[in-house]
Protein backbone atom coordinates (compact mmCIF):
# COMPACT_ATOMS: atom_id res chain seq x y z
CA UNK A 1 0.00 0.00 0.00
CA UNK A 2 2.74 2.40 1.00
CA UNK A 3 4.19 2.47 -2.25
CA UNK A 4 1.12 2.89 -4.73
CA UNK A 5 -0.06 5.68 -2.02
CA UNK A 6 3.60 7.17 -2.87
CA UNK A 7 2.53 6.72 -6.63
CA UNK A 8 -0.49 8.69 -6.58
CA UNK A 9 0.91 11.22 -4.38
CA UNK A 10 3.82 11.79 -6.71
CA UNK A 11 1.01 14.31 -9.28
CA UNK A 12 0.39 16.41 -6.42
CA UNK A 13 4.09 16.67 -4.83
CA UNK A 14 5.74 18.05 -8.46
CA UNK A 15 7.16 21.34 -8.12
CA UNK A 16 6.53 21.50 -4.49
CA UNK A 17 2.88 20.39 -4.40
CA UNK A 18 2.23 23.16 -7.03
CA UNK A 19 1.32 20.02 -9.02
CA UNK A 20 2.61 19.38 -12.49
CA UNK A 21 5.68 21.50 -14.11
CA UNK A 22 4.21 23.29 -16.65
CA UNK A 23 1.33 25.53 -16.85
CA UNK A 24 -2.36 23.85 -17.34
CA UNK A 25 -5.92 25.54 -17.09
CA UNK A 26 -6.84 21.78 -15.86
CA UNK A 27 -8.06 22.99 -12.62
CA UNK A 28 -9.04 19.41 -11.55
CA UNK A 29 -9.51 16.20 -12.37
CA UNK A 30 -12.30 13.67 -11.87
CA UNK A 31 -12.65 9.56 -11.42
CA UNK A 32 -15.86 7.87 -12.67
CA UNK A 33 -17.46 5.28 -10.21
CA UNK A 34 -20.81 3.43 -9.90
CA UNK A 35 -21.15 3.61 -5.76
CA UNK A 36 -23.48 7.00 -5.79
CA UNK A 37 -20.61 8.84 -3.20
CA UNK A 38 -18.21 11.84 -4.08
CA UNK A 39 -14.85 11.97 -2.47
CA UNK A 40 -13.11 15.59 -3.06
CA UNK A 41 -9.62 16.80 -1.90
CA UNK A 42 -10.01 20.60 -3.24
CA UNK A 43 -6.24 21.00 -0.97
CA UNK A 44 -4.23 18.19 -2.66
CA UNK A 45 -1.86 20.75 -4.21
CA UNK A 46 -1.15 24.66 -2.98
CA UNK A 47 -4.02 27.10 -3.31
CA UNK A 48 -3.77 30.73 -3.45
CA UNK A 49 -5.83 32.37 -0.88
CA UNK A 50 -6.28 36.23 -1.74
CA UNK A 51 -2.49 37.47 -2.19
CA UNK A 52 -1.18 34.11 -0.06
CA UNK A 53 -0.41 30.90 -1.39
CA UNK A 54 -1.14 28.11 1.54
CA UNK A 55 0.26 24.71 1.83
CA UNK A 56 -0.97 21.86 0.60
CA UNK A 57 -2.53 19.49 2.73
CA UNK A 58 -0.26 16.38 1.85
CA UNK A 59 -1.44 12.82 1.00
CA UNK A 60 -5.28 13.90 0.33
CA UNK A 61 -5.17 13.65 -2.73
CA UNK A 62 -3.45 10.46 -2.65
CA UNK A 63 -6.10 9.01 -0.26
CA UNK A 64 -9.37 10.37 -2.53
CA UNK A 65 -7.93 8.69 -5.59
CA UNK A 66 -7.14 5.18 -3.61
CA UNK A 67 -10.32 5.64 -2.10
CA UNK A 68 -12.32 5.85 -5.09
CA UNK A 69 -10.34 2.72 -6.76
CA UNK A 70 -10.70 0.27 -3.69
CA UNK A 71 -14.58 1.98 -3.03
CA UNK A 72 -15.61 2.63 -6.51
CA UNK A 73 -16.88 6.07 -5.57
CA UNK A 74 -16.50 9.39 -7.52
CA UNK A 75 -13.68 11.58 -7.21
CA UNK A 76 -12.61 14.87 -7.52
CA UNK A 77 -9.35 16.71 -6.97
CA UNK A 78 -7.24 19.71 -7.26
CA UNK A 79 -4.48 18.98 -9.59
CA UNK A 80 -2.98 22.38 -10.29
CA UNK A 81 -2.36 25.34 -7.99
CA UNK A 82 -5.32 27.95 -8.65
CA UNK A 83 -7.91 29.49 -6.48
CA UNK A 84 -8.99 27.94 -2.93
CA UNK A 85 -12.33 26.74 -3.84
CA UNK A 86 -13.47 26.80 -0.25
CA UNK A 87 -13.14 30.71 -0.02
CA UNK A 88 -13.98 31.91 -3.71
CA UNK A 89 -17.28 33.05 -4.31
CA UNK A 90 -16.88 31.51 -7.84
CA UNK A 91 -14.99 28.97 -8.17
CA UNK A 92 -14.70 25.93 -10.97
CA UNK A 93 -13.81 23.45 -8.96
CA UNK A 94 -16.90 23.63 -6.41
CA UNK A 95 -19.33 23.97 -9.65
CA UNK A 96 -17.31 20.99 -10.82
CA UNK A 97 -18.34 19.53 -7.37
CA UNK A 98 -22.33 20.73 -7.93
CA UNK A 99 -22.20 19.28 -11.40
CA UNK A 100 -20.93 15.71 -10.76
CA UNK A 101 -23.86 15.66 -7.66
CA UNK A 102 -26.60 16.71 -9.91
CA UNK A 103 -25.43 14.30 -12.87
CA UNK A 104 -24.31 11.22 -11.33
CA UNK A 105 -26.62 11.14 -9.18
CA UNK A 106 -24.34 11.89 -6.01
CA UNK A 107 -26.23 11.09 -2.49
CA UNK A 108 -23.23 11.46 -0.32
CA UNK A 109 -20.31 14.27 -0.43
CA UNK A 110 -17.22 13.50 2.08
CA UNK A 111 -14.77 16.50 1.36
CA UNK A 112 -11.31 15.05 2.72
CA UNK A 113 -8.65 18.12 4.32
CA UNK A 114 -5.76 17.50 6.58
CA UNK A 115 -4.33 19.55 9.69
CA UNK A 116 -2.60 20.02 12.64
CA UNK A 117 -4.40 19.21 15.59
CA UNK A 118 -3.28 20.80 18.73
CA UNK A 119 -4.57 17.28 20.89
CA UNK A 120 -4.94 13.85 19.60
CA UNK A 121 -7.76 13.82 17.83
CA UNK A 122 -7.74 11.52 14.53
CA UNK A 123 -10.65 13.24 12.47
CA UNK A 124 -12.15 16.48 12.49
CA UNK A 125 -16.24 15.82 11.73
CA UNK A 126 -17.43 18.99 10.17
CA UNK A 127 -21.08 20.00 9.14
CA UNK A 128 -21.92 22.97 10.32
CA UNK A 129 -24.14 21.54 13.51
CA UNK A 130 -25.12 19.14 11.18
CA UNK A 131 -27.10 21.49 8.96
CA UNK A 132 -25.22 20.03 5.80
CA UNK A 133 -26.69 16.48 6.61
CA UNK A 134 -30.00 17.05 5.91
CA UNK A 135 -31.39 14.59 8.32
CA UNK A 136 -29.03 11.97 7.99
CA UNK A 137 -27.80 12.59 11.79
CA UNK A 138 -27.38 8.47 12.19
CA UNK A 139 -24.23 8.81 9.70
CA UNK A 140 -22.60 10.95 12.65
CA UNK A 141 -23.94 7.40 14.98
CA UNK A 142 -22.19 5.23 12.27
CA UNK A 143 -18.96 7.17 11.96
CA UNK A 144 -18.28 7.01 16.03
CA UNK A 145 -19.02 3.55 15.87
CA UNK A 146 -16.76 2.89 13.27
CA UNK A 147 -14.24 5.01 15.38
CA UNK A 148 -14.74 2.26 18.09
CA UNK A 149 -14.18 -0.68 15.91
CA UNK A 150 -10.71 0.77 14.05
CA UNK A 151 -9.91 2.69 17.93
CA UNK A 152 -9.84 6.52 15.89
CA UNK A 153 -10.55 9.31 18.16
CA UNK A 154 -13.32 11.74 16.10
CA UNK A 155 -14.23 15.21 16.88
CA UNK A 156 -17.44 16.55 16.12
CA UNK A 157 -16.96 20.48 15.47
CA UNK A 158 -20.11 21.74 15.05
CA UNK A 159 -18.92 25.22 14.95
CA UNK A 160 -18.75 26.39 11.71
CA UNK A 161 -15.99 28.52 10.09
CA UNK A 162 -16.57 32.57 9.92
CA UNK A 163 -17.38 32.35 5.99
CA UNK A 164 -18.69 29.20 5.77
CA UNK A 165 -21.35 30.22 2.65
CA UNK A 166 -18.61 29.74 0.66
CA UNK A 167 -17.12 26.06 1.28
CA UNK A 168 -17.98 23.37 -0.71
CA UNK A 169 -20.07 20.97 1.85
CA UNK A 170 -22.25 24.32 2.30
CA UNK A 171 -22.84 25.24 -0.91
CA UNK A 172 -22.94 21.49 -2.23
CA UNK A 173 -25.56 20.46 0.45
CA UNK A 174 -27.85 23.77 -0.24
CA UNK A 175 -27.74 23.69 -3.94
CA UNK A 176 -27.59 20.00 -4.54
CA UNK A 177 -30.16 18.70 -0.97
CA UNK A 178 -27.53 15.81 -0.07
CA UNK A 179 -25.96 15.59 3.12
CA UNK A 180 -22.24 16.60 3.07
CA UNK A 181 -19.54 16.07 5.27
CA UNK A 182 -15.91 17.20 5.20
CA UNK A 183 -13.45 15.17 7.18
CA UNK A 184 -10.41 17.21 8.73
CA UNK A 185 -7.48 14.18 9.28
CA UNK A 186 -4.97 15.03 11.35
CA UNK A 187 -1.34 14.88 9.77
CA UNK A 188 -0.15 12.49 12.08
CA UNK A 189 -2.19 9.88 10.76
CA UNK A 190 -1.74 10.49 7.31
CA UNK A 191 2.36 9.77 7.70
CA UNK A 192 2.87 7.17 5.12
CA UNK A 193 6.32 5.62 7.19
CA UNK A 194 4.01 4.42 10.29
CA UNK A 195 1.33 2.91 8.18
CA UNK A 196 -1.17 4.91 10.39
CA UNK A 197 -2.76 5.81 7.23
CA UNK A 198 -3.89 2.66 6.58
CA UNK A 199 -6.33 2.73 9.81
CA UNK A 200 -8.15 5.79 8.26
CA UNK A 201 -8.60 4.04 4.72
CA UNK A 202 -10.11 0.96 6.14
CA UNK A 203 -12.19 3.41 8.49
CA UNK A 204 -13.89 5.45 5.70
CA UNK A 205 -13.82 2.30 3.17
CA UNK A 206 -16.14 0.71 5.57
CA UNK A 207 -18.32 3.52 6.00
CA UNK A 208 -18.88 4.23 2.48
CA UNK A 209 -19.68 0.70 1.92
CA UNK A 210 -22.32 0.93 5.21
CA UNK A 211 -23.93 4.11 3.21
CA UNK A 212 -23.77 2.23 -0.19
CA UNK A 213 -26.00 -0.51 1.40
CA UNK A 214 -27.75 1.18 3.82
């Protein structure tokens, strides 16, 4: 695993994770499936924030695109340093996003971002006190009980970020009526050289495959 996770990281990390080496308009790129769930990493290479460029958040892109292989899910991902689509007003990434939902037939969005968590905490569970779930409050019951069975710790942050109208599970889940959930892994457990990432693939493989069937 650690090596084909190096593979599909290896787009992302060119030119220090400002993707490939020569200038593209391909602001993303998207995997096909036939399991009705989109997996996004909009922060797999740098994004330029304003008049800032901010760091990737490593090995998310690698994880959406083995996730959509081993799940057979939908993905989408930044492949190119442009815009951040979770601050833009406009942005053709998160249309990209609303397009794929409405077309495909989408019924699940799980946005995947990475960070540095200040305790130990394994996954940040964001959706805005569960406004961007539509209902669907027993996926936040399944996730914690997957967090038992695979011993992750998950946080539920149910306090949403200052412009929040703009990020793609709120937008997505108003425009498109699906619930949508981004999941904030800590960096710790997406090091490739302890294998802890493997934990969090198995984790969210099984839960896709519990909302495939459910």
């Amino acid at each position: 695993m650690k090596e084909e996770i190096l593979g599909l990281e290896a787009d992302f990390a060119n030119n220090e994770y400002f993707g490939t080496n020569v200038w593209t308009e391909e602001k993303y790129r998207v995997l096909s499936g036939n399991v009705p769930v989109l997996l996004s990493a909009p922060h797999a290479v740098n994004q330029i924030r304003e008049d800032d460029v901010r760091d990737a958040e490593k090995y998310t892109g690698a994880l959406v695109r083995y996730l959509s292989n081993t799940t057979n899910s939908y993905a989408i991902f930044q492949l190119f340093t442009h815009a951040d689509p979770n601050t833009d007003v406009e942005n053709d990434y998160k249309n990209a996003v609303i397009n794929l939902i409405n077309t495909y037939g989408i019924k699940l969005l799980l946005d995947i971002h990475s960070s540095t968590f200040k305790d130990d905490t394994d996954i940040d569970i964001v959706t805005n006190s569960r406004q961007t779930l539509h209902g669907y409050d027993s996926l936040i019951d399944k996730l914690k009980e997957l967090s038992v069975k695979y011993d992750i710790k998950i946080d539920e942050n149910n306090v949403p970020n200052k412009e929040k109208e703009n990020e793609i599970i709120t937008v997505s889940s108003l425009l498109c009526g699906i619930p949508t959930i981004r999941m904030v892994i800590n960096n710790k457990k997406l090091d490739i050289e302890n294998n802890s990432i493997e934990k969090i693939i198995k984790f969210i493989e099984e839960f896709i495959s519990y909302f495939n069937y459910s």
